[in-house]
N, C-alpha and C. Protein backbone atom coordinates (compact mmCIF):
# COMPACT_ATOMS: atom_id res chain seq x y z
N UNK A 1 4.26 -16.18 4.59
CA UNK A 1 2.95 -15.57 4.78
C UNK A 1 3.07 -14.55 5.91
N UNK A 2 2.98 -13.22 5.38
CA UNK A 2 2.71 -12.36 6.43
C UNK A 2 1.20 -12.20 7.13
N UNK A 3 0.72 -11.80 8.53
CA UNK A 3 -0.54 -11.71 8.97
C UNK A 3 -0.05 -9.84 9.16
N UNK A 4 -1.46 -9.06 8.58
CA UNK A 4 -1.51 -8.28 8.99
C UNK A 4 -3.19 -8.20 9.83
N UNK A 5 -2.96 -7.01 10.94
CA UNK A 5 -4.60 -6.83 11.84
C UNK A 5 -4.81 -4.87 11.94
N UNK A 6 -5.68 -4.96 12.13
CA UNK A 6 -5.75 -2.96 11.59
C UNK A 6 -4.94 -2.94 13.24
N UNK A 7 -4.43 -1.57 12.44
CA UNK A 7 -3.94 -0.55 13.68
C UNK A 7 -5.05 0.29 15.08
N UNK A 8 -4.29 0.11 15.88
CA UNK A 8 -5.04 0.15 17.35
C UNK A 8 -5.85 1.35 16.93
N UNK A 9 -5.50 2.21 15.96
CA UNK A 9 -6.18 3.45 15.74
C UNK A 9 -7.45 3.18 14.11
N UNK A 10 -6.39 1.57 13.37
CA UNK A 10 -7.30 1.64 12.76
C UNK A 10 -7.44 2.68 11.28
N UNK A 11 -7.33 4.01 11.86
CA UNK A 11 -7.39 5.07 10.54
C UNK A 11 -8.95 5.35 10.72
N UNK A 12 -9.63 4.57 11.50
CA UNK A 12 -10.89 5.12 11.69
C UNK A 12 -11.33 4.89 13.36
N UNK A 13 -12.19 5.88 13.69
CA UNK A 13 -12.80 5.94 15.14
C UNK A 13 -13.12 4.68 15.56
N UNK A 14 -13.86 3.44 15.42
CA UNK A 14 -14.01 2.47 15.27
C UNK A 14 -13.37 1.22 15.21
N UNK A 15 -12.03 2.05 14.43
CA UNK A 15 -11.67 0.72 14.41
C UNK A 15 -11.84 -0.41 13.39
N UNK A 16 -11.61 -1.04 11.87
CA UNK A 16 -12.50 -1.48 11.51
C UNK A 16 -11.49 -2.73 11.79
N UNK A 17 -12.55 -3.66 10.65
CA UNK A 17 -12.40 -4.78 10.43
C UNK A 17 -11.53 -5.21 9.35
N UNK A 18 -10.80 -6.00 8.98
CA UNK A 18 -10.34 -6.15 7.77
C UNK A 18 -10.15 -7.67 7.32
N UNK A 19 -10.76 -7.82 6.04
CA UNK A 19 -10.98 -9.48 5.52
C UNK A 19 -9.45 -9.55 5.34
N UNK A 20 -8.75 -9.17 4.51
CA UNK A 20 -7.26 -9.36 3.86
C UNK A 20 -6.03 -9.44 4.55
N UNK A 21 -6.33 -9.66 5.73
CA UNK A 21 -5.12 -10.20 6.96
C UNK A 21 -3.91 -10.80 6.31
N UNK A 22 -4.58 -11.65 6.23
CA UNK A 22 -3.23 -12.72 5.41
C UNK A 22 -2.56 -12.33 4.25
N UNK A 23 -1.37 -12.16 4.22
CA UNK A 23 -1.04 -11.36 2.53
C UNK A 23 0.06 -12.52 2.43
N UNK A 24 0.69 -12.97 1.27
CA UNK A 24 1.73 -14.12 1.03
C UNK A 24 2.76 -12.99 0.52
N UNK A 25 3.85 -13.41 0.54
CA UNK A 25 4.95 -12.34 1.37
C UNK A 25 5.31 -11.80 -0.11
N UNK A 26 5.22 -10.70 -0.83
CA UNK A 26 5.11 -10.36 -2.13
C UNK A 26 6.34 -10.93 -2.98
N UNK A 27 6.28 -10.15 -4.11
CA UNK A 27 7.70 -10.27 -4.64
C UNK A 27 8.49 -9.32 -4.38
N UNK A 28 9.79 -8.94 -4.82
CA UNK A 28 10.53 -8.03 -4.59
C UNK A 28 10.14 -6.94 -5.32
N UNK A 29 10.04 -5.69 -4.59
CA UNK A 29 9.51 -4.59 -4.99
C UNK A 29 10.24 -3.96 -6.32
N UNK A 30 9.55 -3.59 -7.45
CA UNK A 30 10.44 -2.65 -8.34
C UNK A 30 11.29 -1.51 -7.85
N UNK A 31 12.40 -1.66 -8.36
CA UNK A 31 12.95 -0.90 -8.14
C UNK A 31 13.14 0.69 -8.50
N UNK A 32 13.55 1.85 -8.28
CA UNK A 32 13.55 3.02 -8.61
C UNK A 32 12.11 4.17 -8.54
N UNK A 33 11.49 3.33 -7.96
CA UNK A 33 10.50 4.53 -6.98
C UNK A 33 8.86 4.21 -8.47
N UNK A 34 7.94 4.59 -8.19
CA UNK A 34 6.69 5.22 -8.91
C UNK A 34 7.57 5.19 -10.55
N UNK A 35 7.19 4.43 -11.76
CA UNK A 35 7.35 4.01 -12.84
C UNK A 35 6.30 4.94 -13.08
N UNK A 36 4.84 5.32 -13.13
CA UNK A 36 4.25 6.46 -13.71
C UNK A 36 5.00 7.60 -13.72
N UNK A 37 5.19 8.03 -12.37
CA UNK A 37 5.57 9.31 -11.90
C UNK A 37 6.63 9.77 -12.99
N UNK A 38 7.86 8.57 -12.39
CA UNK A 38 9.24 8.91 -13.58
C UNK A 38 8.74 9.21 -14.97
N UNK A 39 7.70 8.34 -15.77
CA UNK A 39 7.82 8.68 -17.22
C UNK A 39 7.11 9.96 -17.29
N UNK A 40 6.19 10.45 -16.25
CA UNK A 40 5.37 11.80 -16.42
C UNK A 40 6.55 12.60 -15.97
N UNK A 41 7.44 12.73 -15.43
CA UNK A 41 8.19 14.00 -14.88
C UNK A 41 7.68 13.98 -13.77
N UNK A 42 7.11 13.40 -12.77
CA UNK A 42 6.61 14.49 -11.73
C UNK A 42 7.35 13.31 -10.62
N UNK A 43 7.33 14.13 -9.86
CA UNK A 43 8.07 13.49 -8.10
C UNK A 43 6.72 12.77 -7.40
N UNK A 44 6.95 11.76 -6.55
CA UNK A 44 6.21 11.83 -5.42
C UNK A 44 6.46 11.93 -4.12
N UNK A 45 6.05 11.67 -3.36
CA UNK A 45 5.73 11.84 -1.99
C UNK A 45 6.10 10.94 -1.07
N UNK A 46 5.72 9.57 -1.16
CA UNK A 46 5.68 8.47 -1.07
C UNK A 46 5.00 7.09 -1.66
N UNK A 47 5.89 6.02 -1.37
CA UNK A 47 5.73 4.69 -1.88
C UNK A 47 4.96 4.08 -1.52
N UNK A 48 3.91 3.03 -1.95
CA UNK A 48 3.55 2.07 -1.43
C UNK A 48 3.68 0.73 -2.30
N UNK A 49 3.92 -0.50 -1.44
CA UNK A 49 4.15 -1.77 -2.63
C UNK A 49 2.84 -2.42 -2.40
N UNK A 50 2.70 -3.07 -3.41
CA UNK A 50 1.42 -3.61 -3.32
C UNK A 50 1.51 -5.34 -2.72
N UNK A 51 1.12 -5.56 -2.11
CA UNK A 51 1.61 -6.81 -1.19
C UNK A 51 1.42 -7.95 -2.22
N UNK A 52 0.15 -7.73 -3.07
CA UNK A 52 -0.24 -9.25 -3.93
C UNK A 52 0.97 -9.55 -5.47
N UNK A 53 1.38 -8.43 -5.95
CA UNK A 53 2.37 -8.36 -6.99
C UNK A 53 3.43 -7.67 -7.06
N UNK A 54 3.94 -7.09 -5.88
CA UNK A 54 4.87 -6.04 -5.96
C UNK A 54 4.75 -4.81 -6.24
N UNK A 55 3.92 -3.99 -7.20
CA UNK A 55 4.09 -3.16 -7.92
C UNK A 55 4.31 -1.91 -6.80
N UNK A 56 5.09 -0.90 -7.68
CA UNK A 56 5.67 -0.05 -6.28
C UNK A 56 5.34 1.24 -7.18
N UNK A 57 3.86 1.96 -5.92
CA UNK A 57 3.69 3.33 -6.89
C UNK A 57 3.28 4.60 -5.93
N UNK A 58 2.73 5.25 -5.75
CA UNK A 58 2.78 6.72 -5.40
C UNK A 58 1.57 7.14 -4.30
N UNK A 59 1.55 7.45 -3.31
CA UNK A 59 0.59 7.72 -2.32
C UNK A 59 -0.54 8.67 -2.94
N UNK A 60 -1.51 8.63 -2.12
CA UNK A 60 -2.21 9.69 -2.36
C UNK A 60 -1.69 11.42 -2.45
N UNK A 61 -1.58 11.64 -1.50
CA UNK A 61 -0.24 12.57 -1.64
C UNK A 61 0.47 13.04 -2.45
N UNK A 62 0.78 12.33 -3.59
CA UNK A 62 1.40 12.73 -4.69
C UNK A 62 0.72 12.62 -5.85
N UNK A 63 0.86 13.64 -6.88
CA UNK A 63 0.26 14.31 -7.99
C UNK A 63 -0.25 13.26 -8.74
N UNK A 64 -0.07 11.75 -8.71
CA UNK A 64 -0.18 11.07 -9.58
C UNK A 64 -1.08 9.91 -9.02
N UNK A 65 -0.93 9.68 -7.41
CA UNK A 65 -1.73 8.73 -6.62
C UNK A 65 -1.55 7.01 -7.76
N UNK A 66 -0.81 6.85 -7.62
CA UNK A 66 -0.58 5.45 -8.72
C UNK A 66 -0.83 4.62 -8.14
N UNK A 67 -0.55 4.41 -6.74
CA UNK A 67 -0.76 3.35 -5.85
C UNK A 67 -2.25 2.85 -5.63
N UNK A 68 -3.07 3.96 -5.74
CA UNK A 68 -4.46 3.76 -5.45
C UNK A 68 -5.40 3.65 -6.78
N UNK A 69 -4.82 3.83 -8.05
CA UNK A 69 -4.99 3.57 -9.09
C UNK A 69 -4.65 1.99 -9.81
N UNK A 70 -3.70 1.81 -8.90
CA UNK A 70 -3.16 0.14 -9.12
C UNK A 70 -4.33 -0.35 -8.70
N UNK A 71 -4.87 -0.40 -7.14
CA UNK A 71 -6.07 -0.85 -7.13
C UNK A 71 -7.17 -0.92 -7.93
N UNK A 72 -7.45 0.51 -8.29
CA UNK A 72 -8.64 0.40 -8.49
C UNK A 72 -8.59 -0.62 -9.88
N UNK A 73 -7.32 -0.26 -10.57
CA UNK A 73 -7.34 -1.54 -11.49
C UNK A 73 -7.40 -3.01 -11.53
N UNK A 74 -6.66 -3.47 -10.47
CA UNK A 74 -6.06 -5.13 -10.56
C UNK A 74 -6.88 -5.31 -9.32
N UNK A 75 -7.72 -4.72 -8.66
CA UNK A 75 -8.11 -5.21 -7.57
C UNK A 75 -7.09 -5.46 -6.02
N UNK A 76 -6.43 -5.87 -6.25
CA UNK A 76 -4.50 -6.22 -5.27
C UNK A 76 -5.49 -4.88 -4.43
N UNK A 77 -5.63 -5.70 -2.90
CA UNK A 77 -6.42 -4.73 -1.38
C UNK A 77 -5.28 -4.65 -1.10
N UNK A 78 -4.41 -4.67 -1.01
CA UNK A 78 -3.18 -4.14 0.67
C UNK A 78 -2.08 -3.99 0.10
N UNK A 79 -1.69 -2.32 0.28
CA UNK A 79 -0.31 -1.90 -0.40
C UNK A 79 0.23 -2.06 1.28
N UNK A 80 1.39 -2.21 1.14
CA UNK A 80 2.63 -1.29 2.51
C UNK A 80 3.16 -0.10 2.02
N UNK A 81 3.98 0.59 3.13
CA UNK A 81 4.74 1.21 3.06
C UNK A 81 5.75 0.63 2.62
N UNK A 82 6.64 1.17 1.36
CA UNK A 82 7.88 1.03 0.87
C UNK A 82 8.84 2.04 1.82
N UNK A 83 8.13 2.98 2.33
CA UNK A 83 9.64 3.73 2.68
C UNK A 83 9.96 3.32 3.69
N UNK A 84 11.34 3.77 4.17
CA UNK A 84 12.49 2.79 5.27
C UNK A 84 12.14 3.21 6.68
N UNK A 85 11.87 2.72 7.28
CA UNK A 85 11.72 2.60 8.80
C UNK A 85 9.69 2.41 9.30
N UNK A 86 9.36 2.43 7.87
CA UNK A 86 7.92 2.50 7.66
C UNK A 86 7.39 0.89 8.09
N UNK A 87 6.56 0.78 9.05
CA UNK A 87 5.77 -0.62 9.12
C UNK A 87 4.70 -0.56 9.33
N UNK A 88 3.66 -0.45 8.17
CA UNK A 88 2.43 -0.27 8.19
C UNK A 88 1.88 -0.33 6.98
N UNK A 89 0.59 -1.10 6.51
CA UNK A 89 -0.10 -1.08 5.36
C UNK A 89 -1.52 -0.33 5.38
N UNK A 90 -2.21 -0.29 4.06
CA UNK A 90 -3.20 -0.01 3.86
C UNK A 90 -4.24 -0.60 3.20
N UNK A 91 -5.34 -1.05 3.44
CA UNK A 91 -6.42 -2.14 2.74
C UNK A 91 -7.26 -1.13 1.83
N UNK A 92 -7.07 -1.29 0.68
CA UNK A 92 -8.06 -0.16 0.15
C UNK A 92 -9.40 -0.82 0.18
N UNK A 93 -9.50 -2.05 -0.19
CA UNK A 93 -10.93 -2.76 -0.19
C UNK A 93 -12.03 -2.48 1.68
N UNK A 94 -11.03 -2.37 2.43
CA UNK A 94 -11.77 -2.14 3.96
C UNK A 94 -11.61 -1.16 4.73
N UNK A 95 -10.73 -0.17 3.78
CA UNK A 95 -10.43 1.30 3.97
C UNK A 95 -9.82 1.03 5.72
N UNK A 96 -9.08 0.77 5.72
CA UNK A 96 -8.14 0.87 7.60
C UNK A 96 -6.75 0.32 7.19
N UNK A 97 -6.27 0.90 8.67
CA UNK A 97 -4.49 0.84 8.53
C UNK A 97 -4.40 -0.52 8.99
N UNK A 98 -3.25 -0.92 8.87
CA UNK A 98 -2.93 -2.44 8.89
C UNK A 98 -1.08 -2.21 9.88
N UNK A 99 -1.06 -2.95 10.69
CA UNK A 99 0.27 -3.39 11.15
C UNK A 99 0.12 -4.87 11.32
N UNK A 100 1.87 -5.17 11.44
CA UNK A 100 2.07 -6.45 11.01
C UNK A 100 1.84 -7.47 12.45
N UNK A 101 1.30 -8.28 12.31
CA UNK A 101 0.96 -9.25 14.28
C UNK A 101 2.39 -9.97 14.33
């Protein structure tokens, strides 16, 4: 069980709050980057995994935003960063950044 708590900055002035702290430590991320992206042709930007099932898809940032589309589908609040040296998530359900306690 990982605990995540928003970042000192939050992502908002304020500061928020976030219900989804607790994430259970996912599965192993798919491998080979954004599975939309590849079958459309297009590149992205960056990764995010989705903490509740793994699924590993495409930031906002990139042409395809898959990551935030995973949400809006399966519900799954808190992607991370997949890319390397990256430690930080995102709650889409409470909209703020997340680091790990």
């Amino acid at each position: 069980m990982t605990t995540w708590v928003p970042r000192t900055d939050g992502g908002r002035p304020e500061g928020r709050y976030c219900a989804h702290g607790e994430q259970p430590d996912p599965p192993p991320a798919a491998a080979g980057g954004c599975r939309e992206c590849a079958a459309a042709g297009k590149r992205w930007v960056r990764l995010l995994m989705c903490l509740t099932c793994g699924h590993l898809g495409c930031c906002d940032s990139s042409p395809g935003a898959h990551a935030t589309a995973h949400y809006e589908k399966s519900g799954h609040p808190v992607a991370r960063s997949a890319e390397p040296g990256e430690d930080w998530a995102w709650c889409y359900a409470d909209e703020v950044y997340l680091r790990q306690r």
